[in-house]
Protein backbone atom coordinates (compact mmCIF):
# COMPACT_ATOMS: atom_id res chain seq x y z
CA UNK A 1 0.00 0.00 0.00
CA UNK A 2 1.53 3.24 -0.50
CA UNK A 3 2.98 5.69 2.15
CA UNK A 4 3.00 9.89 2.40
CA UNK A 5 5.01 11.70 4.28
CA UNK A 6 3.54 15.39 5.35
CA UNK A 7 6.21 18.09 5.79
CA UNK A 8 5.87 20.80 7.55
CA UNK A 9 3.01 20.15 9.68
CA UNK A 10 2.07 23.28 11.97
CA UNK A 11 2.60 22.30 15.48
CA UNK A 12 -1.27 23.21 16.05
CA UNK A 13 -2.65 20.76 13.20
CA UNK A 14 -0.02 18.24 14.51
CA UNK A 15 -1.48 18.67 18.39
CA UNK A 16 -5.19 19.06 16.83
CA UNK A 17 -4.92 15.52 14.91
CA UNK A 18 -3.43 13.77 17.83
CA UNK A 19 -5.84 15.13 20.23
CA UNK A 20 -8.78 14.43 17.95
CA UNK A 21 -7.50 10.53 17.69
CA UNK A 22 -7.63 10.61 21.75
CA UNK A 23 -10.99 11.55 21.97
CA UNK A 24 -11.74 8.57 19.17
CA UNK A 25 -9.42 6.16 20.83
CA UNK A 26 -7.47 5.96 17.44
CA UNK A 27 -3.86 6.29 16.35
CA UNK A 28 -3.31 10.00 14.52
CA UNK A 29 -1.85 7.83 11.66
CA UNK A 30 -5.69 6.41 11.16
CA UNK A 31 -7.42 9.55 11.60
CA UNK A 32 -5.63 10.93 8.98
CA UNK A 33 -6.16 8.49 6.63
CA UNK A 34 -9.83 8.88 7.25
CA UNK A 35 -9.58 12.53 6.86
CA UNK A 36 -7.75 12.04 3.74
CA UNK A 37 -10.23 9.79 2.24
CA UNK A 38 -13.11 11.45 2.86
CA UNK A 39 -11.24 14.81 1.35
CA UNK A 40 -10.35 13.47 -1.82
CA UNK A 41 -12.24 9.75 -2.85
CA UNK A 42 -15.54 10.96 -5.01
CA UNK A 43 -18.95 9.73 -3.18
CA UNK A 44 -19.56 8.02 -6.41
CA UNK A 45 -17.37 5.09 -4.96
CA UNK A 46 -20.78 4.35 -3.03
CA UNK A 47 -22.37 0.91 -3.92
CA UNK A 48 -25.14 0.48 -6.45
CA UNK A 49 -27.86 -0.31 -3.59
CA UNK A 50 -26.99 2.66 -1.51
CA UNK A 51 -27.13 5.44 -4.78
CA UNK A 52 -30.21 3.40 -5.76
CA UNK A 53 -31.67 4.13 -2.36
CA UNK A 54 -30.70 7.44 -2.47
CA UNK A 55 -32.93 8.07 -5.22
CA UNK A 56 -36.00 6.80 -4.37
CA UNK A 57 -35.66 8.57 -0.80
CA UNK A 58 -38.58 9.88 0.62
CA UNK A 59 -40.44 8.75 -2.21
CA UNK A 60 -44.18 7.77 -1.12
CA UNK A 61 -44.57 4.03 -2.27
CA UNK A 62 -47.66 3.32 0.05
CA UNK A 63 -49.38 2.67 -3.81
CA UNK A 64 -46.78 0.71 -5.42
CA UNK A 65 -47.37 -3.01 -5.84
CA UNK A 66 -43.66 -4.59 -5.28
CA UNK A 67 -44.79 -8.34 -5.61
CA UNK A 68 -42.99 -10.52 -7.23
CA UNK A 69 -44.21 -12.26 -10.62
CA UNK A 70 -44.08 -16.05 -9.51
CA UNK A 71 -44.93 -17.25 -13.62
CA UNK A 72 -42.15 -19.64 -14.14
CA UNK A 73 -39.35 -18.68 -16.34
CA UNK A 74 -39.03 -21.16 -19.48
CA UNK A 75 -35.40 -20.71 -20.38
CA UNK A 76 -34.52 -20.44 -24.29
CA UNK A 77 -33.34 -23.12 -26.32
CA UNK A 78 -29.46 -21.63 -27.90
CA UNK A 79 -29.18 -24.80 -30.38
């Protein structure tokens, strides 16, 4: 996996990160990772389901039929 190396850190991010991981019972190493991450990765690397979801929040499907069509499925003949 790769590695960074942050230079010149002020002394008051430095103590801010390391105090923050306290609080969270975490290493400062992990906490910026996770700061990192959520800085830079796109949202889009959510799953399928959970954008799905997203769309159809707060939608009002008291009216929507969702049950399944039990006809058997005949599968086709490829010869």
């Amino acid at each position: 996996m790769p590695q960074i190396l942050v230079r010149q850190l002020t002394s008051e991010a430095h103590h801010a990160l390391k105090a923050h991981a306290r609080q969270q019972n975490r290493s400062a190493e992990s906490l910026a990772r996770e700061i990192l991450e959520s800085a830079l990765v796109p949202e889009s690397r959510t799953g399928l389901g959970n954008r799905i979801a997203a769309i159809w929040d707060g939608a009002n499907l008291s009216d929507v039929d969702l049950e399944r069509h039990r006809t058997p499925y005949e599968p086709s003949d490829l010869q």
